[in-house]
N, C-alpha and C. Protein backbone atom coordinates (compact mmCIF):
# COMPACT_ATOMS: atom_id res chain seq x y z
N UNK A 1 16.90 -19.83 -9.24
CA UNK A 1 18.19 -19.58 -8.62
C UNK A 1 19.07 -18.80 -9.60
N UNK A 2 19.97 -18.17 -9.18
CA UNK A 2 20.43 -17.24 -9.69
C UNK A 2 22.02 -17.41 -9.77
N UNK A 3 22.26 -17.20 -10.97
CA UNK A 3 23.63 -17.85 -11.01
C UNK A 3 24.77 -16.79 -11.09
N UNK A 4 26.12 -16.69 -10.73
CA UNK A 4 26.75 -15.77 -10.59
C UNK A 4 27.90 -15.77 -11.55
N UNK A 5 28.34 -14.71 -11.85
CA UNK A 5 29.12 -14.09 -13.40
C UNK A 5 30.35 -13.96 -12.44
N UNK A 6 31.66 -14.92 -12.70
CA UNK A 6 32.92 -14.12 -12.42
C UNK A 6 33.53 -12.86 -13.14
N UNK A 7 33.83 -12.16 -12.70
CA UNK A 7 34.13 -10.80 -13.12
C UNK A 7 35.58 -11.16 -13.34
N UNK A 8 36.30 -11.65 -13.17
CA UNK A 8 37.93 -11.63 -12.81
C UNK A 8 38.46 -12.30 -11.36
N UNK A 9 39.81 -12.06 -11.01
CA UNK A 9 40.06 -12.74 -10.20
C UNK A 9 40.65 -11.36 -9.15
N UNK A 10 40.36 -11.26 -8.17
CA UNK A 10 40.97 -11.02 -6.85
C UNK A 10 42.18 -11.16 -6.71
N UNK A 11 43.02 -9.61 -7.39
CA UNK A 11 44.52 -9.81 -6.27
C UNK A 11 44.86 -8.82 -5.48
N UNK A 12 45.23 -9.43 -4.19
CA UNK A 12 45.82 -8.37 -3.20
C UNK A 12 46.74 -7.87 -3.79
N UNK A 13 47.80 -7.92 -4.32
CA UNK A 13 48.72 -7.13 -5.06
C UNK A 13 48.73 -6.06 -5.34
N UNK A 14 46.99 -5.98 -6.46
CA UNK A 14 46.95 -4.79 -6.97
C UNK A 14 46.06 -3.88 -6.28
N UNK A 15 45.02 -4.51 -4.95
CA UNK A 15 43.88 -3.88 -4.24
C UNK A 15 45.09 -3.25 -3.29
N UNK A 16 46.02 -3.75 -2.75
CA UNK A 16 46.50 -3.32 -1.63
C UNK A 16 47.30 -2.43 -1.25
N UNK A 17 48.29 -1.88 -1.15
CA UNK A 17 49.59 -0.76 -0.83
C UNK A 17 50.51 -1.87 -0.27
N UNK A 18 51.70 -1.23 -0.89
CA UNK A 18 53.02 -2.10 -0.44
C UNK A 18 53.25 -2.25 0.90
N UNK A 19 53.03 -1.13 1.80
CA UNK A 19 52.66 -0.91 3.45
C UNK A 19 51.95 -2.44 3.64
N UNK A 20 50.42 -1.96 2.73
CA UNK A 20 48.96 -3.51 3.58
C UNK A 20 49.66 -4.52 3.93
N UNK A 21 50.10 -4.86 2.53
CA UNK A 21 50.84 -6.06 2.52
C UNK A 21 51.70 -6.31 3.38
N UNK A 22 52.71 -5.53 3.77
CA UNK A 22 53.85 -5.80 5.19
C UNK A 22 53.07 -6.32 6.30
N UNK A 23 52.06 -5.11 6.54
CA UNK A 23 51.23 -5.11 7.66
C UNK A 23 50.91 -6.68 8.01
N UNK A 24 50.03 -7.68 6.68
CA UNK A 24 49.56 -8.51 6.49
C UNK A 24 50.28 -9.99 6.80
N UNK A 25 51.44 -9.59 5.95
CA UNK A 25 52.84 -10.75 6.24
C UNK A 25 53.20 -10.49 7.66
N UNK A 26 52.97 -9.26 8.44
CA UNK A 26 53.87 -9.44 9.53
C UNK A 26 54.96 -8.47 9.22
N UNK A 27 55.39 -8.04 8.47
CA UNK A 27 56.97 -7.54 8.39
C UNK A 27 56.85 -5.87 8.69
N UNK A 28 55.43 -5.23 8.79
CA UNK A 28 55.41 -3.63 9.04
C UNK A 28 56.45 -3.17 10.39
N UNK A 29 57.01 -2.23 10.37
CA UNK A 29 58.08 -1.93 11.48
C UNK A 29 56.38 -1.18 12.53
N UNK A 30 57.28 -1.36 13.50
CA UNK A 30 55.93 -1.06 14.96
C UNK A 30 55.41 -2.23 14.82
N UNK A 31 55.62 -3.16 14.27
CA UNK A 31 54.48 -4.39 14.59
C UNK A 31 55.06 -5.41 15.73
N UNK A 32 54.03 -5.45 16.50
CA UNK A 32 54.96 -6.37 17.97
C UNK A 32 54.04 -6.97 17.73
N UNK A 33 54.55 -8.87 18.66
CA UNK A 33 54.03 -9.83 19.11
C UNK A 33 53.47 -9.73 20.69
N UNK A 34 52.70 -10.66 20.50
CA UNK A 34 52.00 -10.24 22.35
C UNK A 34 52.18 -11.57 22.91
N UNK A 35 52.81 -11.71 24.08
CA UNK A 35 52.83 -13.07 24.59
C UNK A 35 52.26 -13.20 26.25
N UNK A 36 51.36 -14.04 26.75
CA UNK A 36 50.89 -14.09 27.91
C UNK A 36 51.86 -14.47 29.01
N UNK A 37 52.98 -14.75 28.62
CA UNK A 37 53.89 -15.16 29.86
C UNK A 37 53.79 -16.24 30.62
N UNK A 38 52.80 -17.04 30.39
CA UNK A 38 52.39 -18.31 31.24
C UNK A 38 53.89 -18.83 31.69
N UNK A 39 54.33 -19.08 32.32
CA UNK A 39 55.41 -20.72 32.58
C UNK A 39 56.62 -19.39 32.30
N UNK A 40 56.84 -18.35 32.31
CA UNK A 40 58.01 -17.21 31.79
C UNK A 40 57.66 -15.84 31.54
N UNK A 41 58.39 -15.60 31.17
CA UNK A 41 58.35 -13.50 31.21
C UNK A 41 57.36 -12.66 30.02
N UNK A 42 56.38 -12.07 30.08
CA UNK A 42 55.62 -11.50 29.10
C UNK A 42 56.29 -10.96 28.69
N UNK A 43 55.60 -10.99 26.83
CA UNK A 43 56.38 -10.34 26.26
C UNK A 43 55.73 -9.40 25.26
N UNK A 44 55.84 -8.05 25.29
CA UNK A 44 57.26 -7.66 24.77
C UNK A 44 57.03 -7.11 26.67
N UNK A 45 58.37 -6.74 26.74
CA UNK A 45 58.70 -6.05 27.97
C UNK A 45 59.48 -4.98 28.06
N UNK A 46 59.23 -4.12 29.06
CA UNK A 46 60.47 -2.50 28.63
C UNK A 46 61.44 -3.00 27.66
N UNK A 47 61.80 -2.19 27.18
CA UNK A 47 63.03 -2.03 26.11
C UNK A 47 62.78 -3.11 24.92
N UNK A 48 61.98 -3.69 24.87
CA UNK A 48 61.90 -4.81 24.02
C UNK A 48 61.75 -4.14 22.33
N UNK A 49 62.43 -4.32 21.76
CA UNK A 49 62.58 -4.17 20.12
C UNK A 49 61.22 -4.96 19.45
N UNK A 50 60.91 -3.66 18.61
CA UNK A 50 59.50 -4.63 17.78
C UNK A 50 59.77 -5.65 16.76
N UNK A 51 59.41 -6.71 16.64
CA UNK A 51 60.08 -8.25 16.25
C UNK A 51 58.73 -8.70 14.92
N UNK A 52 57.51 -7.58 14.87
CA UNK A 52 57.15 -8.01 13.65
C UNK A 52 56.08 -9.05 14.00
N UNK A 53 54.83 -9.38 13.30
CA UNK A 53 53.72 -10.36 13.84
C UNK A 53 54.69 -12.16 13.91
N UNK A 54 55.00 -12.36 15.19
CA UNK A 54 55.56 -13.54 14.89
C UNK A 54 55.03 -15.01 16.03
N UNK A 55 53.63 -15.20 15.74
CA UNK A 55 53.03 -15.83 16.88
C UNK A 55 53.67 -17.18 17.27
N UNK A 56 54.93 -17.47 16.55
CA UNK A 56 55.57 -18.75 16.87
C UNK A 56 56.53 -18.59 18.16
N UNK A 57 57.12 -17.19 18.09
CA UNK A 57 57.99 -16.53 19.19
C UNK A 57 58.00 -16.90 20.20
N UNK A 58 56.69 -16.99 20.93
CA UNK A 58 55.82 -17.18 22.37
C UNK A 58 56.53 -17.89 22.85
N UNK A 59 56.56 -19.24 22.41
CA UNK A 59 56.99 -20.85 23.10
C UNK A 59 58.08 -21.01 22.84
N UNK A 60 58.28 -20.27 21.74
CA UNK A 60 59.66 -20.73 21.28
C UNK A 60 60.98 -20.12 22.25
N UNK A 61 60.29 -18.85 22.43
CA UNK A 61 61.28 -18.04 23.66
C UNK A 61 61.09 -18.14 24.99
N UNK A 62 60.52 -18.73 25.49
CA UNK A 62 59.73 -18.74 26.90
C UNK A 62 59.09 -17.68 27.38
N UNK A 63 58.27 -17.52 26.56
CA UNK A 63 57.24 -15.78 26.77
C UNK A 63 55.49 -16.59 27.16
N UNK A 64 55.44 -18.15 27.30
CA UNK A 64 54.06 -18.19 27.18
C UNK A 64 53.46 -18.31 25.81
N UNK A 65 52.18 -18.17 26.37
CA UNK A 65 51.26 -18.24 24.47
C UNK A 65 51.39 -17.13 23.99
N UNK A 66 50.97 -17.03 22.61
CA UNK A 66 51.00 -15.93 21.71
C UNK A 66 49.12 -15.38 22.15
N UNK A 67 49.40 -14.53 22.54
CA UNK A 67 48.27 -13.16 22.31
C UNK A 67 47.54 -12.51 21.21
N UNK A 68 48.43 -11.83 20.36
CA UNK A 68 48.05 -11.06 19.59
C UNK A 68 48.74 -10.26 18.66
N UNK A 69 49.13 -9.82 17.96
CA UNK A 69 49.62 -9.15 17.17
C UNK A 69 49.23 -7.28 16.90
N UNK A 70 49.92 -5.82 17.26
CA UNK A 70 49.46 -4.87 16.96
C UNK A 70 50.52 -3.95 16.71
C-alpha cells in the first residue's frame, strides 16, 4: 500500500479570483435565487432585482422551495 506525501495545504484564497469567491459565497451581482412557488408566487418574477444565491429566501418570502441558484 502506498502511502501519500502532503504537499501543503489547499487554499481557495490563493487558487481562486476575487470574482470565484463571490460567485461561491453567493454575493456575485447577476446571481439570482430560483424558487418553485409552491403555496405562492415564483420567484424571481418580471422586474425582480437579483438578490444573490440565497436559498433561505424561498420560505421565508412565500416564493415556495428554493430551486437553484444561477
Amino acid at each position: 500500500m502506498k502511502t501519500l506525501k502532503s504537499t501543503g495545504k489547499l487554499s481557495l484564497k490563493k487558487e481562486l479570483s476575487r470574482n470565484e469567491q463571490k460567485e461561491i459565497r453567493g454575493g456575485a451581482s447577476g446571481t439570482q435565487t430560483y424558487c418553485d412557488g409552491v403555496g405562492g408566487t415564483p420567484f424571481p418574477n418580471s422586474g425582480s432585482t437579483a438578490i444573490g444565491c440565497q436559498p433561505a429566501y424561498c420560505t421565508s418570502a412565500g416564493h415556495g422551495h428554493f430551486l437553484y441558484c444561477a
